[in-house]
Protein backbone atom coordinates (compact mmCIF):
# COMPACT_ATOMS: atom_id res chain seq x y z
CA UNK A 1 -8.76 -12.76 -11.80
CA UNK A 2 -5.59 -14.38 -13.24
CA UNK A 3 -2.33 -14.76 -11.81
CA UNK A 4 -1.18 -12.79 -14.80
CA UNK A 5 -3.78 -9.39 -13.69
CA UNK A 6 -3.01 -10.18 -10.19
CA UNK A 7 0.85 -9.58 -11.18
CA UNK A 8 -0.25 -6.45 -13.19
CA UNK A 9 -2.55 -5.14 -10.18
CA UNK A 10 0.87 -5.68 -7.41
CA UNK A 11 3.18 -4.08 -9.68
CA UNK A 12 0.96 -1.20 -10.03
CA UNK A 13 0.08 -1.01 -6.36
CA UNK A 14 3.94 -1.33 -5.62
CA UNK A 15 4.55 1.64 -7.79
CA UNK A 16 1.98 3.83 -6.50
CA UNK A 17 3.71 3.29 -2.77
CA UNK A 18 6.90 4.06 -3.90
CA UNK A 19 6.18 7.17 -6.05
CA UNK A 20 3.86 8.34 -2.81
CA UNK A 21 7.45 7.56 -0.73
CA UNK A 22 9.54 9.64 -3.53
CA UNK A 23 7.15 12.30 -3.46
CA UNK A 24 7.25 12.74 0.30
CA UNK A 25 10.67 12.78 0.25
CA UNK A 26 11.28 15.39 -2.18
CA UNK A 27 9.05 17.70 -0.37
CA UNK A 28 10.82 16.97 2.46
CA UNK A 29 14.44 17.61 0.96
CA UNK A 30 12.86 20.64 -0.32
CA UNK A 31 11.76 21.94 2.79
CA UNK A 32 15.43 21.16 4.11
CA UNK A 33 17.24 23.01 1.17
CA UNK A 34 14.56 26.24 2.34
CA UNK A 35 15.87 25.55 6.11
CA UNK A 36 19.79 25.73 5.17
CA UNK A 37 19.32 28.58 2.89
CA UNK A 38 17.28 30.54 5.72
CA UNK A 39 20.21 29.89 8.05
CA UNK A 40 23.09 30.63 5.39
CA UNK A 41 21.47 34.16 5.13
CA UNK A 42 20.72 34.58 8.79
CA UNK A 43 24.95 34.48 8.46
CA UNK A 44 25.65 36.87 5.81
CA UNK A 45 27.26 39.05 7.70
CA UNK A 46 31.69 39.38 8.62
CA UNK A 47 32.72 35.77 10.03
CA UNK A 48 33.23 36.71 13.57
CA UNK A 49 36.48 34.33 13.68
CA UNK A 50 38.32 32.58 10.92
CA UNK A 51 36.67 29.27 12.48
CA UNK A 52 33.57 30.88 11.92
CA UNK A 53 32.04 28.32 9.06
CA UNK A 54 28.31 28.27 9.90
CA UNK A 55 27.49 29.99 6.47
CA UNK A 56 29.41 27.87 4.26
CA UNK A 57 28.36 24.96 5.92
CA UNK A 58 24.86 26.12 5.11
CA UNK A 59 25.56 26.37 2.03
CA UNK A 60 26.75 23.39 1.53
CA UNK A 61 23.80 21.46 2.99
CA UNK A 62 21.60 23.60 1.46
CA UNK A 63 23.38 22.58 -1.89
CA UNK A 64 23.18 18.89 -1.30
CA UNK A 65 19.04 18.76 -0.33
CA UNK A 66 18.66 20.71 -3.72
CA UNK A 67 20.46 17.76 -6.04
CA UNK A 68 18.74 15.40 -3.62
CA UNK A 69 15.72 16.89 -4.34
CA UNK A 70 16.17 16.71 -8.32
CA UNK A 71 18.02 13.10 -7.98
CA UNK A 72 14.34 12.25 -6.27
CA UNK A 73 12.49 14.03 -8.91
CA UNK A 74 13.84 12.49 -11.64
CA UNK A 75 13.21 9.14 -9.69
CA UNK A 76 10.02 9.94 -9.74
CA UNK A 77 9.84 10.95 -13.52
CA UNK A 78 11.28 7.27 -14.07
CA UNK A 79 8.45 6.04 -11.66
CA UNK A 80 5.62 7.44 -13.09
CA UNK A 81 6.71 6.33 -17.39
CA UNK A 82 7.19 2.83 -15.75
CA UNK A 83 3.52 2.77 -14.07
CA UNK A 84 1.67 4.19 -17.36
CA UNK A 85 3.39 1.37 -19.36
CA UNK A 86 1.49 -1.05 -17.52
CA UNK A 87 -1.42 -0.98 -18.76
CA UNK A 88 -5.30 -2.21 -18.02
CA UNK A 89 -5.63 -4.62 -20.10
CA UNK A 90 -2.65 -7.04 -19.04
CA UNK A 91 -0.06 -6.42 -21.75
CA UNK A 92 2.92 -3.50 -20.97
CA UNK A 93 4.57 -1.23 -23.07
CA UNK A 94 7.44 -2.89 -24.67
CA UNK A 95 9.96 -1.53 -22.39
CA UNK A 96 8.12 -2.31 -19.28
CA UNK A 97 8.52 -6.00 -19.95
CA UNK A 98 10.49 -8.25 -17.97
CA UNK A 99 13.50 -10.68 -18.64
């Protein structure tokens, strides 16, 4: 092997960890934004006090895991154009270069 494949072979293994990571955290998040909205529901009801915020606040986190979720998807997107550009036979897509 060259030093120029060996390059090609780490970048690819380095973005086949990282969209593995991205992956598992996405599922994660979404598995978060399910938990928030389960307990934002489980509140629906009349706010027993006016300091009563465990729906909104819920909500809110339930909100945030779902644009962390698409924020990590489109991570991912990003991930997987840059690991098809590098391609088998040593040369990348144009944008793929570096420098």
């Amino acid at each position: 092997m060259t030093m120029k494949s060996d390059n090609f072979d780490l970048r690819k293994k380095v973005l086949d960890k990282l969209i593995d990571m991205i992956e598992e955290m996405a599922v994660r998040a979404e598995a978060s934004r399910c938990d928030a909205q389960a307990r934002a529901n489980e509140h629906a009801g009349k706010l027993e006090s006016r300091f009563d915020t465990f729906r909104e606040e819920a909500q809110y986190l339930a909100y945030g895991q779902g644009l962390r979720r698409e924020e990590l998807l489109r991570s991912l997107d990003l991930c997987h154009r840059l690991r098809a550009g590098i391609r088998d036979d040593g040369e990348d897509s144009e944008w793929v270069r570096p420098g």
